[in-house]
Protein backbone atom coordinates (compact mmCIF):
# COMPACT_ATOMS: atom_id res chain seq x y z
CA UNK A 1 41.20 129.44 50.01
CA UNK A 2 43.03 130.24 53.03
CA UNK A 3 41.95 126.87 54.41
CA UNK A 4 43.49 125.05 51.90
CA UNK A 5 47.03 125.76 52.75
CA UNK A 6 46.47 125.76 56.25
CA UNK A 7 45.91 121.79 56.49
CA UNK A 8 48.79 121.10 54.81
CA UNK A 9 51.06 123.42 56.62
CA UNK A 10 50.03 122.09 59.91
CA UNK A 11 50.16 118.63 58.90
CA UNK A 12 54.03 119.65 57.75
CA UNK A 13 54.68 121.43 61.77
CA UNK A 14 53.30 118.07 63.63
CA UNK A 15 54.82 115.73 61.21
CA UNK A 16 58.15 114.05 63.30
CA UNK A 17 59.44 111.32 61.29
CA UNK A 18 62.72 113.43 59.95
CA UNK A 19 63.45 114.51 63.32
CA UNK A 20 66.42 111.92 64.03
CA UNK A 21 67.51 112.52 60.55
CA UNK A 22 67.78 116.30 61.45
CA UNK A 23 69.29 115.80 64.82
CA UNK A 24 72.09 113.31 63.32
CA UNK A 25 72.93 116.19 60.61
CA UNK A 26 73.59 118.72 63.47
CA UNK A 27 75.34 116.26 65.93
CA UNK A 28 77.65 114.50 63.54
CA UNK A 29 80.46 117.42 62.93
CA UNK A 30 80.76 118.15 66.50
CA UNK A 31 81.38 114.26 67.26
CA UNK A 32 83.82 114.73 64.11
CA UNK A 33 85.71 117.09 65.93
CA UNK A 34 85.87 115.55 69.23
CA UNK A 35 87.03 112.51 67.64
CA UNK A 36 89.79 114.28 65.24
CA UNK A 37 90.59 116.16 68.10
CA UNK A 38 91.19 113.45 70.52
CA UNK A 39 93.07 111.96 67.71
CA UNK A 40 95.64 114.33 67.12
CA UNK A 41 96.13 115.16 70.99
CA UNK A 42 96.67 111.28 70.83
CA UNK A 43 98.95 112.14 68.62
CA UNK A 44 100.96 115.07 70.36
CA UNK A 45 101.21 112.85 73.25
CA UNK A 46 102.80 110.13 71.54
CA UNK A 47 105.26 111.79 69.54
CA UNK A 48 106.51 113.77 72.86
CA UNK A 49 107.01 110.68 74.66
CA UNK A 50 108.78 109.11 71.41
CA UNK A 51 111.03 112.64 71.78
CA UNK A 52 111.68 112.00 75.37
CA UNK A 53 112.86 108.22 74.66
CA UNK A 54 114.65 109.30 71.99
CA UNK A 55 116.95 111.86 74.46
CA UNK A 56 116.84 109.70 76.82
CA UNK A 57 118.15 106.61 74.78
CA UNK A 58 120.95 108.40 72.75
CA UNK A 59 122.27 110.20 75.95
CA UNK A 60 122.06 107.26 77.96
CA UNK A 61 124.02 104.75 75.14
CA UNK A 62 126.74 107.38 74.69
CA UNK A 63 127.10 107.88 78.64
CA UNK A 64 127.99 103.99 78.70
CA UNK A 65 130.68 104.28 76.36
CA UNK A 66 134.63 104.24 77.57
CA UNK A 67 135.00 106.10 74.49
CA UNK A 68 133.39 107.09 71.73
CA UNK A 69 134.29 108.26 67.79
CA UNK A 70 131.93 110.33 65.54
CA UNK A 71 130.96 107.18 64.17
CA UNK A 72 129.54 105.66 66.76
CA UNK A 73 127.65 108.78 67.54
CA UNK A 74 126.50 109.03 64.06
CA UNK A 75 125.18 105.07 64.50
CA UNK A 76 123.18 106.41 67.55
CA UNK A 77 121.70 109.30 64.90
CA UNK A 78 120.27 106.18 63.07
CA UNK A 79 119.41 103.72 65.65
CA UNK A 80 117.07 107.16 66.92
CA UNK A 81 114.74 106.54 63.57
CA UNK A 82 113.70 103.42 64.98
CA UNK A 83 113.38 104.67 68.62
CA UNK A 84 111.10 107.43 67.49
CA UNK A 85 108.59 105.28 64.80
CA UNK A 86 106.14 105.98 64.04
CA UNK A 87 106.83 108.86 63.43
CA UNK A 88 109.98 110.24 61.33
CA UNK A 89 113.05 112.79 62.14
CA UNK A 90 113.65 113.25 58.44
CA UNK A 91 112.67 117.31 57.53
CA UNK A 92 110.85 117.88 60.82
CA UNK A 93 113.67 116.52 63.84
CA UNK A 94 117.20 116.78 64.91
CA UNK A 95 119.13 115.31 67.88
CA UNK A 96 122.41 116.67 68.71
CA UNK A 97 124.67 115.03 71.46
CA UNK A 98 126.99 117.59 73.19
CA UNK A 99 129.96 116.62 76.21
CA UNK A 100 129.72 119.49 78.69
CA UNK A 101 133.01 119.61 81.18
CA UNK A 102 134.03 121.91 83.94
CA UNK A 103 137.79 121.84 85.27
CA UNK A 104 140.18 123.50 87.36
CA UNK A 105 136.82 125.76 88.64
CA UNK A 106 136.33 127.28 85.03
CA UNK A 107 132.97 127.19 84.08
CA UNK A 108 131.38 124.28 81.92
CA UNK A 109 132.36 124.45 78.15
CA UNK A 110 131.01 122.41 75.66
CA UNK A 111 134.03 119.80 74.54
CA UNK A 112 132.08 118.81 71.58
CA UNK A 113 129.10 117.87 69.69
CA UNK A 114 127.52 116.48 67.09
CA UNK A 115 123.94 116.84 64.95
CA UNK A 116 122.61 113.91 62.76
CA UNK A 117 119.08 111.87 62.97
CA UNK A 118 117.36 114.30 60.48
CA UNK A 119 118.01 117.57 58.78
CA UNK A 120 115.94 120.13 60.76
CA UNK A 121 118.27 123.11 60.98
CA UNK A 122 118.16 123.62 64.87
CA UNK A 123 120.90 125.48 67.33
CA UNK A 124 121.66 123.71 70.78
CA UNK A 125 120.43 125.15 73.99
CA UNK A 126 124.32 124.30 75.19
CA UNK A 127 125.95 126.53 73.02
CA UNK A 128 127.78 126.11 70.48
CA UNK A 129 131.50 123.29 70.73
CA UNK A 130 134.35 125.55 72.04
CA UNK A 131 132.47 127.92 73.98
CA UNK A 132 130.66 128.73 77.77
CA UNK A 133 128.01 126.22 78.19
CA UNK A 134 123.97 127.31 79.46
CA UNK A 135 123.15 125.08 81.76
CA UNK A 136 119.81 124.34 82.90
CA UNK A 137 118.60 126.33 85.87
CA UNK A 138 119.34 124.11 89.14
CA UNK A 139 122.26 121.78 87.38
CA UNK A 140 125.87 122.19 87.76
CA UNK A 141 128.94 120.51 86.52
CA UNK A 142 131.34 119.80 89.25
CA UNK A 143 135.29 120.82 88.23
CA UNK A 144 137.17 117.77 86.52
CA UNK A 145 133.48 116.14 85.56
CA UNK A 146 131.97 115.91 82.43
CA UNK A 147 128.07 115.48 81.43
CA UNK A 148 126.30 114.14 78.71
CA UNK A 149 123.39 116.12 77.17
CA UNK A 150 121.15 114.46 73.96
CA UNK A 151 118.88 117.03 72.69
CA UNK A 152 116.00 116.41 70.30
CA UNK A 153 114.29 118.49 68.50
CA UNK A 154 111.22 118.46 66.10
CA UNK A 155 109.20 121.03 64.15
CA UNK A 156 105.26 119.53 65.14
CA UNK A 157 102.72 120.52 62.56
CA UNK A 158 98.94 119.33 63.63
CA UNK A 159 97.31 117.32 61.48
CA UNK A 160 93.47 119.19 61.76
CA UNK A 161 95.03 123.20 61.43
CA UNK A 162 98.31 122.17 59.32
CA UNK A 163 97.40 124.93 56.70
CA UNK A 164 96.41 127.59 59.33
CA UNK A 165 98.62 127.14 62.30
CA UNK A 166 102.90 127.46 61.71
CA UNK A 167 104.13 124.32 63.48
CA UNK A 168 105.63 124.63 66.72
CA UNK A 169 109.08 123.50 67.91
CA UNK A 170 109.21 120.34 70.66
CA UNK A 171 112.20 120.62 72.36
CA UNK A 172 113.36 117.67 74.64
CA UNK A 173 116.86 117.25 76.33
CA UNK A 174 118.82 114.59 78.58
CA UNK A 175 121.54 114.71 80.82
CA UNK A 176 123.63 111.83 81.90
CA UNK A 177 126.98 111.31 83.72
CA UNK A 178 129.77 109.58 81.82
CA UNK A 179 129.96 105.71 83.42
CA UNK A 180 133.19 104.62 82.54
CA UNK A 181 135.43 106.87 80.64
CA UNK A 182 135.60 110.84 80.78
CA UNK A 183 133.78 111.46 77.50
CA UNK A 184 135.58 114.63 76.89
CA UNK A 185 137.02 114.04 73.50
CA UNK A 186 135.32 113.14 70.55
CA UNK A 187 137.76 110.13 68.54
């Protein structure tokens, strides 16, 4: 009776016709997850390189202005959901523009500033208009200049661990020198 069972049994530990069935079953979530993992660090990548033109652009338009009016500022806010496609500022981004100046050897105060380009609730690195500004480490304002400074933020939520992981805040800034006006006020 014994023997009876045995022949099948064996015949069931030498048979190998599943065995690419069984080896695709265990392979294919690992190559899921290198795939959706070199998609979303596709993703990261891209959106902080959308961030950085995004700083780069609005800082650099308003730095080319003789002089400029909340307005125009505010048409930058809107031109910077284009620059930063596809993606979206909306809930998740801000950019705020800020004129830093320095005269008669005081140190640098923040003339102005202005937020717009989506409604993330985010303070500026600068300071706040009116008061002492926090410079970068390294960068100074020379008396009787002024600077420039476009800072984006956005709150970054992965796609693959959005329900386990709290998003984390990008934070990219830009500095330019005023071309052909002082930039202090804001009209």
């Amino acid at each position: 009776m014994n023997l009876r069972f045995a022949n099948p049994l064996k015949r069931l530990f030498r048979d190998r016709s599943g065995n690419a069935l069984i080896e695709t079953a265990l392979v294919m979530p690992i190559l899921t997850l290198i795939i959706l993992g070199g998609m979303e660090i596709n993703r990261y990548v891209l959106l902080n390189q959308k961030l950085d033109r995004v700083a780069a652009s609005i800082g650099d338009l308003v730095a080319q202005a003789e002089t400029i009016s909340a307005v125009d500022v505010d048409n930058l806010f809107e031109a910077a959901k284009f620059v930063i496609k596809p993606f979206s500022l909306g809930i998740n981004g801000s950019v705020i523009v800020s004129s830093v100046g320095a005269a008669d050897g005081n140190p640098p105060i923040v003339n102005w500033q202005r937020n717009g380009a989506g409604s993330l609730v985010a303070a500026s690195a600068l300071g706040a208009a009116g008061a002492n500004a926090t410079l970068p480490q390294g960068f100074t304002v020379p008396s009787g200049s002024n600077t420039i400074v476009a800072e984006v933020f956005y709150d970054y939520t992965p796609w693959l661990m959005s329900g386990i992981t709290a998003p984390s805040r990008l934070y990219h800034r830009a500095l330019f020198r005023p071309r052909l006006g002082s930039l202090t006020t804001l009209q």
